[in-house]
N, C-alpha and C. Protein backbone atom coordinates (compact mmCIF):
# COMPACT_ATOMS: atom_id res chain seq x y z
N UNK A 1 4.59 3.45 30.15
CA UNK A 1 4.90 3.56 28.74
C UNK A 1 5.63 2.31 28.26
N UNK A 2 6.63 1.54 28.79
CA UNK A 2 7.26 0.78 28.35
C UNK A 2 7.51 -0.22 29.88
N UNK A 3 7.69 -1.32 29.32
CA UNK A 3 8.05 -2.10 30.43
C UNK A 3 9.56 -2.04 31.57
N UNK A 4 9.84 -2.62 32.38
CA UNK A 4 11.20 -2.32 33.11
C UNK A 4 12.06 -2.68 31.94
N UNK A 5 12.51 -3.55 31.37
CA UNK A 5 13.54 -4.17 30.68
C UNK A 5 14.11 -3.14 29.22
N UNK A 6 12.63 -2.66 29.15
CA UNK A 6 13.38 -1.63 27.37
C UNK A 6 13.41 -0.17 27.83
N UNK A 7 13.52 0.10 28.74
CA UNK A 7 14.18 1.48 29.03
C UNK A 7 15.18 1.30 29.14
N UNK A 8 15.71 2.73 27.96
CA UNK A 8 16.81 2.75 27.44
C UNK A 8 17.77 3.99 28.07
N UNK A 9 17.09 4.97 28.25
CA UNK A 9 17.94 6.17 28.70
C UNK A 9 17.46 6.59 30.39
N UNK A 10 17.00 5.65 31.44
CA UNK A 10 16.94 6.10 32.53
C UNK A 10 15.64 5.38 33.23
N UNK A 11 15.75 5.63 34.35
CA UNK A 11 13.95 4.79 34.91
C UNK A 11 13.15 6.52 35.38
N UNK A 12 13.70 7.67 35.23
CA UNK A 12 12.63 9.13 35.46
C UNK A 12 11.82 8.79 33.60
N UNK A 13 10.85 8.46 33.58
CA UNK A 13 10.73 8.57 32.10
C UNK A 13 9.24 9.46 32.06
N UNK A 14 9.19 10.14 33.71
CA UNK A 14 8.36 11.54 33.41
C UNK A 14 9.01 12.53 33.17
N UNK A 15 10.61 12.55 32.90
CA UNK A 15 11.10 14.15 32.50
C UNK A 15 11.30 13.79 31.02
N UNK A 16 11.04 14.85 30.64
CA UNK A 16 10.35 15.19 29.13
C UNK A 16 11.46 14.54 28.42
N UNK A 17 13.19 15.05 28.33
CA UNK A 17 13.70 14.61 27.62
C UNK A 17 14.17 12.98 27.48
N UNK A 18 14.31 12.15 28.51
CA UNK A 18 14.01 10.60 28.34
C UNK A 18 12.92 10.24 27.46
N UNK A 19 11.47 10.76 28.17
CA UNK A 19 10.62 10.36 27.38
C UNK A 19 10.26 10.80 25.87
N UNK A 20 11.12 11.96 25.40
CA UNK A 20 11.72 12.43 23.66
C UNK A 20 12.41 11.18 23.15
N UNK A 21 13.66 11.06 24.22
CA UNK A 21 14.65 9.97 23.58
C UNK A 21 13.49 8.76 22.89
N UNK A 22 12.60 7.85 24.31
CA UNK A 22 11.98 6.86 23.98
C UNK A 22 11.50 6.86 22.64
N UNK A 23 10.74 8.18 22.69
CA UNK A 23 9.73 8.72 21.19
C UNK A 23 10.15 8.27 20.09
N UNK A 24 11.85 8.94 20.31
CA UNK A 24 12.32 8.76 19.03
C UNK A 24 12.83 7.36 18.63
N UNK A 25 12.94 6.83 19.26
CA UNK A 25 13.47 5.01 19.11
C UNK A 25 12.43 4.90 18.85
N UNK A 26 11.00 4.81 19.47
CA UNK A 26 9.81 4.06 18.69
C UNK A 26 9.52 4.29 17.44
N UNK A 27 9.64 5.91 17.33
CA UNK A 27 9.36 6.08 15.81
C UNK A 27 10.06 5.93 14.90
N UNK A 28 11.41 5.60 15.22
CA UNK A 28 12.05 4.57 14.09
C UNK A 28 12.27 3.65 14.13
N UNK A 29 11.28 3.09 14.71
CA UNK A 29 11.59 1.24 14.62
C UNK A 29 9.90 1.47 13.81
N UNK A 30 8.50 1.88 14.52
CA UNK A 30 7.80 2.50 13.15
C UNK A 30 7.98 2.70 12.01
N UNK A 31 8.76 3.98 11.62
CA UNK A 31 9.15 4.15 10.65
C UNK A 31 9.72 3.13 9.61
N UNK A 32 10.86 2.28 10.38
CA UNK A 32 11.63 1.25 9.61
C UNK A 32 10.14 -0.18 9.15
N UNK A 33 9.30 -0.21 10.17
CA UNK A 33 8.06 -1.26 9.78
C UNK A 33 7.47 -1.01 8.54
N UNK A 34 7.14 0.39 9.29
CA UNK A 34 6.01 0.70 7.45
C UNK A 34 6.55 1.11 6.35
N UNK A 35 8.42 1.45 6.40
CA UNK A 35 8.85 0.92 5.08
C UNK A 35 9.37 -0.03 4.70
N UNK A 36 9.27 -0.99 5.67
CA UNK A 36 9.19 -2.35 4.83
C UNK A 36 8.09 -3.15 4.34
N UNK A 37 6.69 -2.61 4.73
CA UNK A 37 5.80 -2.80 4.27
C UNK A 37 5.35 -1.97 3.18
N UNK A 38 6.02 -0.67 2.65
CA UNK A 38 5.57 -0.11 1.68
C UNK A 38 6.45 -1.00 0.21
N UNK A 39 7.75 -1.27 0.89
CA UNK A 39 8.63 -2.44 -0.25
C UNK A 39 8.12 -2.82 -0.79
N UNK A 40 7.26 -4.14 -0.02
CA UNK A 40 6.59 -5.61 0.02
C UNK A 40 5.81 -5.29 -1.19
N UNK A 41 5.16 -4.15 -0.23
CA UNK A 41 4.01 -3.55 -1.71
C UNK A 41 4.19 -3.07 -3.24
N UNK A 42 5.03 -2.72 -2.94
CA UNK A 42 5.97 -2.19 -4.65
C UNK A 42 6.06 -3.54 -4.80
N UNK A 43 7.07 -4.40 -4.60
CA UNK A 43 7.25 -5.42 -5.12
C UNK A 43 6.01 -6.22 -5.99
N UNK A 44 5.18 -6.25 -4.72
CA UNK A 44 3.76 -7.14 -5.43
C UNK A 44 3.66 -6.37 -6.30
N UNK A 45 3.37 -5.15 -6.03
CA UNK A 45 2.68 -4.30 -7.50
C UNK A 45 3.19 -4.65 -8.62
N UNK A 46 4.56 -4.14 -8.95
CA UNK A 46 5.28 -4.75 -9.68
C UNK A 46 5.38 -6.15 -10.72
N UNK A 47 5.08 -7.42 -9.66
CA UNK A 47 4.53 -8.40 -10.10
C UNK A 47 3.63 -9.00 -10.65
N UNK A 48 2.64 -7.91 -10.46
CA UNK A 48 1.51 -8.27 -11.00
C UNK A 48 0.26 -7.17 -12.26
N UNK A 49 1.34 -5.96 -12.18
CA UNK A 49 1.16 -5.38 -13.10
C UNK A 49 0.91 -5.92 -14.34
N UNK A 50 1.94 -6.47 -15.07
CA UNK A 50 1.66 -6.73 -16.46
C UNK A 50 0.48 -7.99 -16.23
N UNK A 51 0.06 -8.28 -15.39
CA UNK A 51 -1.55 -9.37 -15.79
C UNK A 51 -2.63 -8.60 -15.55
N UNK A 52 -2.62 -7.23 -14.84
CA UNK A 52 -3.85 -6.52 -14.52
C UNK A 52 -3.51 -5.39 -15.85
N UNK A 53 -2.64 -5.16 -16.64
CA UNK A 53 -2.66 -4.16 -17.72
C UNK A 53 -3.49 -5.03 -19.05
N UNK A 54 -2.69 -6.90 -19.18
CA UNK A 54 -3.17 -7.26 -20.16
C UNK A 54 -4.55 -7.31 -20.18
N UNK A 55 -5.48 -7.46 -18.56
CA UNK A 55 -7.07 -7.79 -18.20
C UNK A 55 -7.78 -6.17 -18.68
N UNK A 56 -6.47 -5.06 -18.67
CA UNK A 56 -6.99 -3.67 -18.75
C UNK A 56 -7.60 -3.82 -20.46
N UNK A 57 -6.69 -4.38 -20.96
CA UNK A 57 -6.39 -3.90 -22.51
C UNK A 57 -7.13 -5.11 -23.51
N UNK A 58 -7.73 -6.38 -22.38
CA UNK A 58 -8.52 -6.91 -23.09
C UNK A 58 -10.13 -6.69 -23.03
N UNK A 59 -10.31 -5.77 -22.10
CA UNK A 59 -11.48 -5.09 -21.69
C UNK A 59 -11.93 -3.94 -22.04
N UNK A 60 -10.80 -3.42 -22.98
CA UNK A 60 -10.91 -2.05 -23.43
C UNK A 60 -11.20 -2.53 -25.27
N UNK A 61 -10.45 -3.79 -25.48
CA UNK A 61 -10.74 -4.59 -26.59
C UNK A 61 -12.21 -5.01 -27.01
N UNK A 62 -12.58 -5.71 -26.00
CA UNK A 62 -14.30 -6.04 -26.00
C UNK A 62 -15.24 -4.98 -26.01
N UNK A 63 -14.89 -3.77 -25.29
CA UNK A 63 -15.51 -2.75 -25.86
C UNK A 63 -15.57 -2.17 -26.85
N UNK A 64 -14.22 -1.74 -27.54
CA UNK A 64 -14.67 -1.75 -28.74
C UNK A 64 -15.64 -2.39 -29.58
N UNK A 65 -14.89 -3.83 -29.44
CA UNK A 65 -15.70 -4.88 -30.34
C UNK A 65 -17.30 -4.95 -29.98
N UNK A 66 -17.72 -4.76 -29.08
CA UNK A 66 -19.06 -4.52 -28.85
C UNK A 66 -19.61 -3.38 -29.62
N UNK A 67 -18.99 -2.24 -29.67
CA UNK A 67 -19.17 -0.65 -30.00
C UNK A 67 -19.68 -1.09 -31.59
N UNK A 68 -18.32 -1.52 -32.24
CA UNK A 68 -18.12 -1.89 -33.87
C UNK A 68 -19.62 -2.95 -34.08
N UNK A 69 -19.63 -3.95 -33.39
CA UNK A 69 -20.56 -4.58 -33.89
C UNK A 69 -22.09 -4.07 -33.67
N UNK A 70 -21.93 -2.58 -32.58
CA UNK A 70 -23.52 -2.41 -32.58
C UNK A 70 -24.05 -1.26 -33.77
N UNK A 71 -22.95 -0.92 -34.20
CA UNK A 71 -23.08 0.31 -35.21
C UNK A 71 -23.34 -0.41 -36.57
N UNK A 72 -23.11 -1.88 -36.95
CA UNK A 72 -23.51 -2.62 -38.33
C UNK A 72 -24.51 -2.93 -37.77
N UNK A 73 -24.87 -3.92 -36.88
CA UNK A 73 -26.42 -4.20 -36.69
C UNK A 73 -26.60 -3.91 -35.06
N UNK A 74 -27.57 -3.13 -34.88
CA UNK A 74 -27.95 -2.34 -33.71
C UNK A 74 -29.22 -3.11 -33.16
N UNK A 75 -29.18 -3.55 -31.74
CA UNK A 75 -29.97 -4.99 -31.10
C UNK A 75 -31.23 -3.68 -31.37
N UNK A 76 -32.11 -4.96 -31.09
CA UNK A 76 -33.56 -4.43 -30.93
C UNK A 76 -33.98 -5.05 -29.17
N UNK A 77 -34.34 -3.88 -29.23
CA UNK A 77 -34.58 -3.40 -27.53
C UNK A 77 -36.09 -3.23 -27.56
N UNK A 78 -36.99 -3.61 -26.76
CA UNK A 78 -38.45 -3.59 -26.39
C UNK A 78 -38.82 -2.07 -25.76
């Protein structure tokens, strides 16, 4: 499971409760990874929100404006 050097609570690390202890150190050093990668991610999000809302709201713009201009003159289609 782990090498000689990072055992932490004993070298039996076939009796169940050592190998709990280990568990639980890995899964919070896990734990602590993927919330610092969920941060990272807020952060970006964050940053880059207001340029993907203005791309939202100028695309929701052109549609209209497409809409408006096909209802005065309506293309001719084959």
């Amino acid at each position: 499971m782990c090498p000689e050097k990072c055992r932490l609570f004993g070298d039996d690390v076939e009796k169940p409760s050592i190998a709990f202890n280990h568990y639980r150190i890995y899964g919070t050093l896990l734990l602590l990874v993927i919330g610092a990668c969920v941060l990272i991610g807020i952060r970006f999000v964050t940053k880059i929100a207001p340029l993907s809302l203005f791309a939202v709201l100028i695309s929701m713009l052109a549609i209209y404006a497409g809409v408006i201009k096909s209802s005065f003159s309506p293309p001719d289609l084959p």
